[in-house]
Structures are given as C-alpha cells and as structure tokens.
PDB file of N, CA and C in Angstrom:
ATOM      1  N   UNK A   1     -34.263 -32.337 121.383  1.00  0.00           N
ATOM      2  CA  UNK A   1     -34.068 -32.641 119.986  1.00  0.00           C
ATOM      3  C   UNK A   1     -32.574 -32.608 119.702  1.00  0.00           C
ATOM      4  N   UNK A   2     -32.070 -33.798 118.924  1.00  0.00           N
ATOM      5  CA  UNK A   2     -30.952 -33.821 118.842  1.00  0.00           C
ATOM      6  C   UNK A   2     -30.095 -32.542 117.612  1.00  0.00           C
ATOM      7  N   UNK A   3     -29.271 -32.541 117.438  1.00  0.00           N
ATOM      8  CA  UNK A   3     -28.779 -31.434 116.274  1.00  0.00           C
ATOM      9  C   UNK A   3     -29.054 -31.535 114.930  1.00  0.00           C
ATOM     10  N   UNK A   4     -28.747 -32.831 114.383  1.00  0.00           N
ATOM     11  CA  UNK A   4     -28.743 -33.014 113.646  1.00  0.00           C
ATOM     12  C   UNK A   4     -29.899 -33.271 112.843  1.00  0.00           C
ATOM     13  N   UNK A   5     -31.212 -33.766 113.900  1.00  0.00           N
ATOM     14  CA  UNK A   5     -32.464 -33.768 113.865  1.00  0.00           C
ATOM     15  C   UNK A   5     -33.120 -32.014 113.017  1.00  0.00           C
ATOM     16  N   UNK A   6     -32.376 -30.878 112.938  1.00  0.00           N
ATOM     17  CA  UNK A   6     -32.676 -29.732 112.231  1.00  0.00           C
ATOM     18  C   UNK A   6     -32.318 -29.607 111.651  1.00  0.00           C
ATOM     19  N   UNK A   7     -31.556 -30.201 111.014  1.00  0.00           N
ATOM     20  CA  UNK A   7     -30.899 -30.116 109.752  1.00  0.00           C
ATOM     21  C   UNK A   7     -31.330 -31.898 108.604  1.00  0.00           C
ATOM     22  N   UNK A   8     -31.860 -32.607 109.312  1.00  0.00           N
ATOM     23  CA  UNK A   8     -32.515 -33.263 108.328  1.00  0.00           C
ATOM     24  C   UNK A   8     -33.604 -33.089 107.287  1.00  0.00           C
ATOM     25  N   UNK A   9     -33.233 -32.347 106.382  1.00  0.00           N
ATOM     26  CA  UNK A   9     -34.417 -31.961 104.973  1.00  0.00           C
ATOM     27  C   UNK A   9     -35.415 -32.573 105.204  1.00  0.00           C
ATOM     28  N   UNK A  10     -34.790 -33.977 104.750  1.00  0.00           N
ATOM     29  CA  UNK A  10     -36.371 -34.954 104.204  1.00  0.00           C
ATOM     30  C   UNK A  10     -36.941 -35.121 105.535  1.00  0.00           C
ATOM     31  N   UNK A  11     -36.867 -34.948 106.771  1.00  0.00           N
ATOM     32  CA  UNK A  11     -37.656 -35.023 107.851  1.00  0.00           C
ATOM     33  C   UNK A  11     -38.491 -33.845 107.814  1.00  0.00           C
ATOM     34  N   UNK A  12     -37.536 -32.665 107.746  1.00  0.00           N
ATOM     35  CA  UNK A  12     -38.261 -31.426 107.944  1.00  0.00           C
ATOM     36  C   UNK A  12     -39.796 -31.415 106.601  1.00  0.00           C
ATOM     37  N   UNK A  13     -39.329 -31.788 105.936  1.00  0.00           N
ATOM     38  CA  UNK A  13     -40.143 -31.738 104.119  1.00  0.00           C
ATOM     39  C   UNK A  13     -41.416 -32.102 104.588  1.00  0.00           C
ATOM     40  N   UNK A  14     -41.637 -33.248 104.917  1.00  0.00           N
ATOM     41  CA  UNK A  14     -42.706 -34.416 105.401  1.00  0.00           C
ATOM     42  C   UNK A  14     -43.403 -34.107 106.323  1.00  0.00           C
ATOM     43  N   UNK A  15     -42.650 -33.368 107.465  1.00  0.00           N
ATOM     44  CA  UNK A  15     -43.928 -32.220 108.336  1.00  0.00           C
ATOM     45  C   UNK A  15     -44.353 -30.970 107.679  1.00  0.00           C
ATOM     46  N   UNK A  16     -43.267 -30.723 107.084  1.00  0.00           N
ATOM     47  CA  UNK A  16     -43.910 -29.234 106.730  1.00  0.00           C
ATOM     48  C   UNK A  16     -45.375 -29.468 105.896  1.00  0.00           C
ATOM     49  N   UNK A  17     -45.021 -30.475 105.070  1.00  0.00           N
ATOM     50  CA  UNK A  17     -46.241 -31.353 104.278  1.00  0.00           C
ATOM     51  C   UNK A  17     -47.635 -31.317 104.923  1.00  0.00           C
ATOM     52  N   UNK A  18     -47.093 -32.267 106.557  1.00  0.00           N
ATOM     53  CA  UNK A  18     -48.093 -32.427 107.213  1.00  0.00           C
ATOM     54  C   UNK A  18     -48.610 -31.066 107.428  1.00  0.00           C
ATOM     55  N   UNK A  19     -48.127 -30.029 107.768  1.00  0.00           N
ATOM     56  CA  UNK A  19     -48.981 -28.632 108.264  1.00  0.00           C
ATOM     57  C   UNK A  19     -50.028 -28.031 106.941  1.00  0.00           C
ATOM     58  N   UNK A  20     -49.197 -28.341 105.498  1.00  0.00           N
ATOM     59  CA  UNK A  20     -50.085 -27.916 104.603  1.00  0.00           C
ATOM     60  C   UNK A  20     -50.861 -28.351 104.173  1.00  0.00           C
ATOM     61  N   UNK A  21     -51.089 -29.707 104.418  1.00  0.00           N
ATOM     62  CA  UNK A  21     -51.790 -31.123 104.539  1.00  0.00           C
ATOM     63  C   UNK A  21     -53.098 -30.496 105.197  1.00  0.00           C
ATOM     64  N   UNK A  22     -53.259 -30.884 106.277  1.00  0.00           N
ATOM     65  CA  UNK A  22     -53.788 -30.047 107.525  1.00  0.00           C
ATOM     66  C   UNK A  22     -54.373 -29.150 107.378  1.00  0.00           C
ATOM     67  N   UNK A  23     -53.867 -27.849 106.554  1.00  0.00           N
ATOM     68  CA  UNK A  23     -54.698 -26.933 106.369  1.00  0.00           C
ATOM     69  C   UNK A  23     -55.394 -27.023 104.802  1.00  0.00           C
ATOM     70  N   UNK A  24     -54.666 -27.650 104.278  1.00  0.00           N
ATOM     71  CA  UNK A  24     -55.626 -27.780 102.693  1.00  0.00           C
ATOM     72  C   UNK A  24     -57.285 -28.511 103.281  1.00  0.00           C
ATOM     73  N   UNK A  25     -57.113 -29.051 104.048  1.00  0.00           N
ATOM     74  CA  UNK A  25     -58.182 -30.198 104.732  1.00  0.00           C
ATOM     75  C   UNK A  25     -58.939 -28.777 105.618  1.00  0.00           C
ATOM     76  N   UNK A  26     -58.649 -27.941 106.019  1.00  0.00           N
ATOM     77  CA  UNK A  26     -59.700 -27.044 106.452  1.00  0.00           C
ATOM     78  C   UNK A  26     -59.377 -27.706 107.943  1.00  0.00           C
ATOM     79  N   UNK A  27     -58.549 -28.157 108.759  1.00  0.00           N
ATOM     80  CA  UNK A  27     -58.264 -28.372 110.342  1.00  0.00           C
ATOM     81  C   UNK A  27     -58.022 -27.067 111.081  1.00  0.00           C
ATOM     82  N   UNK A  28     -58.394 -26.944 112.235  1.00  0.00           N
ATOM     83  CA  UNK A  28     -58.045 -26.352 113.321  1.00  0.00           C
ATOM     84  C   UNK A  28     -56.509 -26.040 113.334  1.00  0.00           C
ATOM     85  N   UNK A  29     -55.538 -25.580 112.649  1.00  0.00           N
ATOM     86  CA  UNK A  29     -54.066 -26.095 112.952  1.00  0.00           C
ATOM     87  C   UNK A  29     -53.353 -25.010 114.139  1.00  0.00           C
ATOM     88  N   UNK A  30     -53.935 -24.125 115.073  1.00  0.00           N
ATOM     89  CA  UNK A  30     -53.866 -23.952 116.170  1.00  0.00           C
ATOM     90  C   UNK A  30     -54.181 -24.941 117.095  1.00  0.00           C
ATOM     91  N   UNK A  31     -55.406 -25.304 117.180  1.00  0.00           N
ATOM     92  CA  UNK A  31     -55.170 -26.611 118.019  1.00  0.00           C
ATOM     93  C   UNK A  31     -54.588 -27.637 117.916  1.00  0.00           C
ATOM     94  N   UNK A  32     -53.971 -28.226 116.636  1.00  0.00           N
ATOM     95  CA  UNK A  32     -53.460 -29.073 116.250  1.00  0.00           C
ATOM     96  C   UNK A  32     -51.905 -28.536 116.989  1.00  0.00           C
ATOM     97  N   UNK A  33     -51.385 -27.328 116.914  1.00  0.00           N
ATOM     98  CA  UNK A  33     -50.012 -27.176 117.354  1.00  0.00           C
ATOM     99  C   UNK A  33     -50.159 -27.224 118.786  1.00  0.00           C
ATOM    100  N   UNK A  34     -51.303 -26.982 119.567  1.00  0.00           N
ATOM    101  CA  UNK A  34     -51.374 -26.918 121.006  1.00  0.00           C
ATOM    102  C   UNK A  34     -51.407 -28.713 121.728  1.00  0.00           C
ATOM    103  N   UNK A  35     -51.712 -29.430 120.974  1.00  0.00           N
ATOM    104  CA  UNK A  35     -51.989 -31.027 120.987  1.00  0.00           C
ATOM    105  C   UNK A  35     -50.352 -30.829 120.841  1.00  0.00           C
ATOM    106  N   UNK A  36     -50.027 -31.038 119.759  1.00  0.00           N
ATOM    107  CA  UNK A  36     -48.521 -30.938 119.577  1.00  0.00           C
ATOM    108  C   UNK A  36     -47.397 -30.672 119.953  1.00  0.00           C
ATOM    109  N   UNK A  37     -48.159 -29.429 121.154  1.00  0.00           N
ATOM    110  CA  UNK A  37     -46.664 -29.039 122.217  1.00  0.00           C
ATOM    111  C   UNK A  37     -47.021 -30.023 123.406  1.00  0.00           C
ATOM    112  N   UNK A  38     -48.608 -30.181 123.666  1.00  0.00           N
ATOM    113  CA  UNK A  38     -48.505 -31.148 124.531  1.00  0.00           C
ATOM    114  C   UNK A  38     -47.294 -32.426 124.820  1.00  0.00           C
ATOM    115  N   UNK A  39     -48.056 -32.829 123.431  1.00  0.00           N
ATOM    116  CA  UNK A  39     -47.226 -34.212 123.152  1.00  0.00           C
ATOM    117  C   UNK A  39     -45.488 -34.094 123.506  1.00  0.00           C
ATOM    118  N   UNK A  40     -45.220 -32.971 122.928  1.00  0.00           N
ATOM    119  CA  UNK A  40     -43.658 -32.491 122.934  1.00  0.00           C
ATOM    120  C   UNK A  40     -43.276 -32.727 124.227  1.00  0.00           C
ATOM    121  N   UNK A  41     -44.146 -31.681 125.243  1.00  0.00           N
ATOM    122  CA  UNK A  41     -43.964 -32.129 126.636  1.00  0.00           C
ATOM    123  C   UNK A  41     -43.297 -33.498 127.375  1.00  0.00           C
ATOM    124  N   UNK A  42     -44.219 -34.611 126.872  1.00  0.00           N
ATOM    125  CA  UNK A  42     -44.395 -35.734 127.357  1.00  0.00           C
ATOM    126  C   UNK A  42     -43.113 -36.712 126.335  1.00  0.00           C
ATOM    127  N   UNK A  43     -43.024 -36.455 125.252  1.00  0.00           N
ATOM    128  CA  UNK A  43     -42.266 -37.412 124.261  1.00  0.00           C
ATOM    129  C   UNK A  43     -41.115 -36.669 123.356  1.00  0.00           C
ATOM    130  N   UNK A  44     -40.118 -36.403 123.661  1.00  0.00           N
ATOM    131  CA  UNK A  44     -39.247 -35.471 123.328  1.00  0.00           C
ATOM    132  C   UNK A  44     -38.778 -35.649 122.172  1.00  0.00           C
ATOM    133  N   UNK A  45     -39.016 -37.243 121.345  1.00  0.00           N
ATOM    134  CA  UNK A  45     -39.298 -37.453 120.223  1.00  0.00           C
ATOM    135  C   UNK A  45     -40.370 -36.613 119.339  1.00  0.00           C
ATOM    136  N   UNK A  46     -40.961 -35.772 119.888  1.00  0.00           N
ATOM    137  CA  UNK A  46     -42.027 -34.707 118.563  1.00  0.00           C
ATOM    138  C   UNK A  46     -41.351 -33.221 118.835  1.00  0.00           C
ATOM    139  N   UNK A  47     -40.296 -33.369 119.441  1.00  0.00           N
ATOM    140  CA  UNK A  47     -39.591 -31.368 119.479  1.00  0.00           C
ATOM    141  C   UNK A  47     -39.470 -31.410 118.215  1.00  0.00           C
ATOM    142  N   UNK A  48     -39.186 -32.214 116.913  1.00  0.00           N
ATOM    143  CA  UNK A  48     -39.068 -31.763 115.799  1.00  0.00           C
ATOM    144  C   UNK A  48     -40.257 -31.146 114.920  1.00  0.00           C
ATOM    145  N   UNK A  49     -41.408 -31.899 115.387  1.00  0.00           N
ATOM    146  CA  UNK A  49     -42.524 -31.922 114.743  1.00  0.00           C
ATOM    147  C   UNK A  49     -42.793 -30.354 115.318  1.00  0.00           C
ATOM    148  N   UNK A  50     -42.833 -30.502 116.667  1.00  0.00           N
ATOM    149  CA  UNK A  50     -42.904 -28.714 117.219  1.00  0.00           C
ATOM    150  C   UNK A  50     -42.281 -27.445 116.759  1.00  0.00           C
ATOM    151  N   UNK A  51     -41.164 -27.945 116.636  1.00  0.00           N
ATOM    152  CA  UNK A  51     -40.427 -27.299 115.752  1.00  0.00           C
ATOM    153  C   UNK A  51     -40.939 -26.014 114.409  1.00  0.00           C
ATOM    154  N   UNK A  52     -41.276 -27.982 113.687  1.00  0.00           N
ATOM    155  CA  UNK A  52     -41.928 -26.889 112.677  1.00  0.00           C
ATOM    156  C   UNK A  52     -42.940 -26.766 112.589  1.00  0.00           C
ATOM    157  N   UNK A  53     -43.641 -27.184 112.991  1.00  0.00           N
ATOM    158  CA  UNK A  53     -45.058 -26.370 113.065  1.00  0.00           C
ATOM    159  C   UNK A  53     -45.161 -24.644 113.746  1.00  0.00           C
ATOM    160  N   UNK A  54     -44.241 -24.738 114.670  1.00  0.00           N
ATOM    161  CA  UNK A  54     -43.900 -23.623 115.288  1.00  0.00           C
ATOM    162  C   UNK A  54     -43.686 -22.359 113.924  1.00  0.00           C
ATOM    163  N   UNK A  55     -42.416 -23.066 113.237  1.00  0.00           N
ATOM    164  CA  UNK A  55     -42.272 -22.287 112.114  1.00  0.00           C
ATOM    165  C   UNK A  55     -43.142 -22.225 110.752  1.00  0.00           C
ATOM    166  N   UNK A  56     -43.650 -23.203 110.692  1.00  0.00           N
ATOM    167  CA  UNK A  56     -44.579 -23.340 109.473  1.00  0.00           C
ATOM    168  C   UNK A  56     -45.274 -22.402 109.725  1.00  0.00           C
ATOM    169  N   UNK A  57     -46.582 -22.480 110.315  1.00  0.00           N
ATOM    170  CA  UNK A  57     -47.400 -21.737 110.940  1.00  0.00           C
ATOM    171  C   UNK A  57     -47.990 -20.450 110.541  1.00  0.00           C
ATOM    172  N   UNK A  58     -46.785 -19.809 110.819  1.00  0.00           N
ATOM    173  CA  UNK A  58     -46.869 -18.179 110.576  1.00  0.00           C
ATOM    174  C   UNK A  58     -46.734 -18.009 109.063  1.00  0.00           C
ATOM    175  N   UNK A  59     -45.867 -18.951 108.646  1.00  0.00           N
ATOM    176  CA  UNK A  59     -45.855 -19.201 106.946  1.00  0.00           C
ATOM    177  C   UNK A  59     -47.379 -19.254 106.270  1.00  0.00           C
ATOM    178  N   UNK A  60     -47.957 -20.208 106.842  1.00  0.00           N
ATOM    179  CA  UNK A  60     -49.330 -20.039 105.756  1.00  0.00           C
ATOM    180  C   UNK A  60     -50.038 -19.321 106.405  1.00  0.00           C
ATOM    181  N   UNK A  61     -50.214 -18.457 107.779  1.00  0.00           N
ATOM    182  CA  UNK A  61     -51.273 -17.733 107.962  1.00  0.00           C
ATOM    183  C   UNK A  61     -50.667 -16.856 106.517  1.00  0.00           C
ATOM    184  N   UNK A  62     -49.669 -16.031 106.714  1.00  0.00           N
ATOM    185  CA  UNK A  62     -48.675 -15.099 105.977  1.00  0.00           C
ATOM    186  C   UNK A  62     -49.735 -15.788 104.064  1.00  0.00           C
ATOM    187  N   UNK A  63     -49.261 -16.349 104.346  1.00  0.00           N
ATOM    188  CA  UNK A  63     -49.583 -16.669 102.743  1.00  0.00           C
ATOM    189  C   UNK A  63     -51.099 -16.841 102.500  1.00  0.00           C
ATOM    190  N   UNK A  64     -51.855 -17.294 103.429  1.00  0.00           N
ATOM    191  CA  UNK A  64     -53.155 -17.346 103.733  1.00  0.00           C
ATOM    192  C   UNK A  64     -53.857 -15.735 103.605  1.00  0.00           C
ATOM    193  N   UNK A  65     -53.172 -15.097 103.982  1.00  0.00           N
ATOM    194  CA  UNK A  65     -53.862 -13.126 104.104  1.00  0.00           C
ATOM    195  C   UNK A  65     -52.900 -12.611 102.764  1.00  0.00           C
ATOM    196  N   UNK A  66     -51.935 -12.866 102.208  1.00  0.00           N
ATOM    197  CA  UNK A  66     -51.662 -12.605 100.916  1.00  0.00           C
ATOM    198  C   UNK A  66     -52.937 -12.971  99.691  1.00  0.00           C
ATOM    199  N   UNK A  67     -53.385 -14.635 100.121  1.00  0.00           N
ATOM    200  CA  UNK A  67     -53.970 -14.953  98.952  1.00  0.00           C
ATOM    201  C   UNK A  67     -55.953 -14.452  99.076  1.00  0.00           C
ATOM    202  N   UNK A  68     -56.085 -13.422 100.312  1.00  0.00           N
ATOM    203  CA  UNK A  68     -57.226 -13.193 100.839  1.00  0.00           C
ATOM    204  C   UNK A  68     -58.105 -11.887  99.585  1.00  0.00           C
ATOM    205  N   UNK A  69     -59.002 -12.798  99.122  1.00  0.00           N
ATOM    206  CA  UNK A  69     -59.201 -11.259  98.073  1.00  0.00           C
ATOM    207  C   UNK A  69     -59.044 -11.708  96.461  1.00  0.00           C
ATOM    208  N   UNK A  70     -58.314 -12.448  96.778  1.00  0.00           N
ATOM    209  CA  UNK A  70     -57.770 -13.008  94.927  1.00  0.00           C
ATOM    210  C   UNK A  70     -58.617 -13.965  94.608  1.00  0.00           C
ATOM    211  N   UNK A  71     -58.951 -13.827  93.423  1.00  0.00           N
ATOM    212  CA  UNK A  71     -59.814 -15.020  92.801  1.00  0.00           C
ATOM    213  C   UNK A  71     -58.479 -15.661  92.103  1.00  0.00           C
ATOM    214  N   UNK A  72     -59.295 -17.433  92.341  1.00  0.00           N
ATOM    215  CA  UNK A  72     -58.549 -17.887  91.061  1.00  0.00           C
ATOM    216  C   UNK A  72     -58.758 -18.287  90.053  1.00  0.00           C
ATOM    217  N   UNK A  73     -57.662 -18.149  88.807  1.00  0.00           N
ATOM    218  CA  UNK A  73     -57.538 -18.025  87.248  1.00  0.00           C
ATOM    219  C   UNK A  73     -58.022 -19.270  87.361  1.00  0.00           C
ATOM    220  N   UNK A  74     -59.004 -19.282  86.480  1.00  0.00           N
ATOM    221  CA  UNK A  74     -59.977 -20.355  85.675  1.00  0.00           C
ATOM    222  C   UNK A  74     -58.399 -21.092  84.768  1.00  0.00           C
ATOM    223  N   UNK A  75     -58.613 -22.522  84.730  1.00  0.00           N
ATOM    224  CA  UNK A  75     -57.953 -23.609  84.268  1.00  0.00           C
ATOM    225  C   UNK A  75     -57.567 -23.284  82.621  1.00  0.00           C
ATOM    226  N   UNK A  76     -56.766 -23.757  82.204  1.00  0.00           N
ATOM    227  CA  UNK A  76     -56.669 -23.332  80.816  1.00  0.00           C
ATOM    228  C   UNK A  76     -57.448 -24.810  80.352  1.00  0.00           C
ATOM    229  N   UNK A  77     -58.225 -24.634  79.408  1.00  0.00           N
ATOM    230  CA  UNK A  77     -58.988 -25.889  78.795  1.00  0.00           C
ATOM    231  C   UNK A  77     -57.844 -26.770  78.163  1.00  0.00           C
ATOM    232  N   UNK A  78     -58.524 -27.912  78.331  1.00  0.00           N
ATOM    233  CA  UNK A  78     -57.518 -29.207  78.204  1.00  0.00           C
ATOM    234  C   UNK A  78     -57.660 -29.413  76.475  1.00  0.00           C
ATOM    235  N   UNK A  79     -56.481 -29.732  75.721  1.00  0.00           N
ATOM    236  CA  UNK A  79     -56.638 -30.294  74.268  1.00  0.00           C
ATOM    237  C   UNK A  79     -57.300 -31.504  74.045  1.00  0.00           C
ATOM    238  N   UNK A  80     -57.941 -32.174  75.246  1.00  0.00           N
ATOM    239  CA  UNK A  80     -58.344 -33.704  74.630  1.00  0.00           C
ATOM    240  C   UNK A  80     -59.175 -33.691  74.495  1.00  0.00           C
TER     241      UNK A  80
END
C-alpha cells in the first residue's frame, strides 16, 4: 500500500462505510475480513481495504458490547 493511500479520507470514509454497512445487514464480518486478507494476499490493491477493516473491526465489536443491554428510545411522534 502506497503512503499516501492512508491518509486518503474519502477512501478511508467509504470502507469504513462498507464495514458498518456489513454489519447493519447482520454479515459474518469476521469472515468477511478473512476473504479480505485473502484477497490482500493475492491483489495488493485491497491492503487498504485490509487496513481498515483491520481497524474498524474492533470499533464496532467495542461499540456493539457498549450498546448490549440498552433499549432504544421510542421515536419522538412526528407533527404531521
């Protein structure tokens, strides 16, 4: 992965997307990162994607066992 390739925001934004993407959808996203290092292996074009998934990851388990237990606040009713 080139350098500058980690420091591109809007690249990084758009996967990170994809990981929360992914898990809003209820996916496997352990296997999804194990497919993913594969690929990395073979196409050195996805070290970014590895990257962050690598780092994402631990982010929403983390936020995933924070939000474990909490109900959520009922919608405030709409004026229309």
């Amino acid at each position: 992965m080139a350098w500058w390739q980690r420091w591109n925001f809007i690249a990084r934004a758009r996967l990170e997307r994809e990981v929360w993407d992914a898990f809003e959808r209820g996916e496997d996203l352990e296997g999804r990162l194990e497919a993913i290092r594969e690929e990395a292996g073979m196409d050195p074009g996805q070290r970014l994607r590895l990257d962050v998934w690598t780092t994402t990851l631990p982010r929403v388990r983390r936020i995933e066992g924070m939000m474990q237990g909490q109900t959520r606040r009922p919608e405030p009713p709409s004026d229309a």
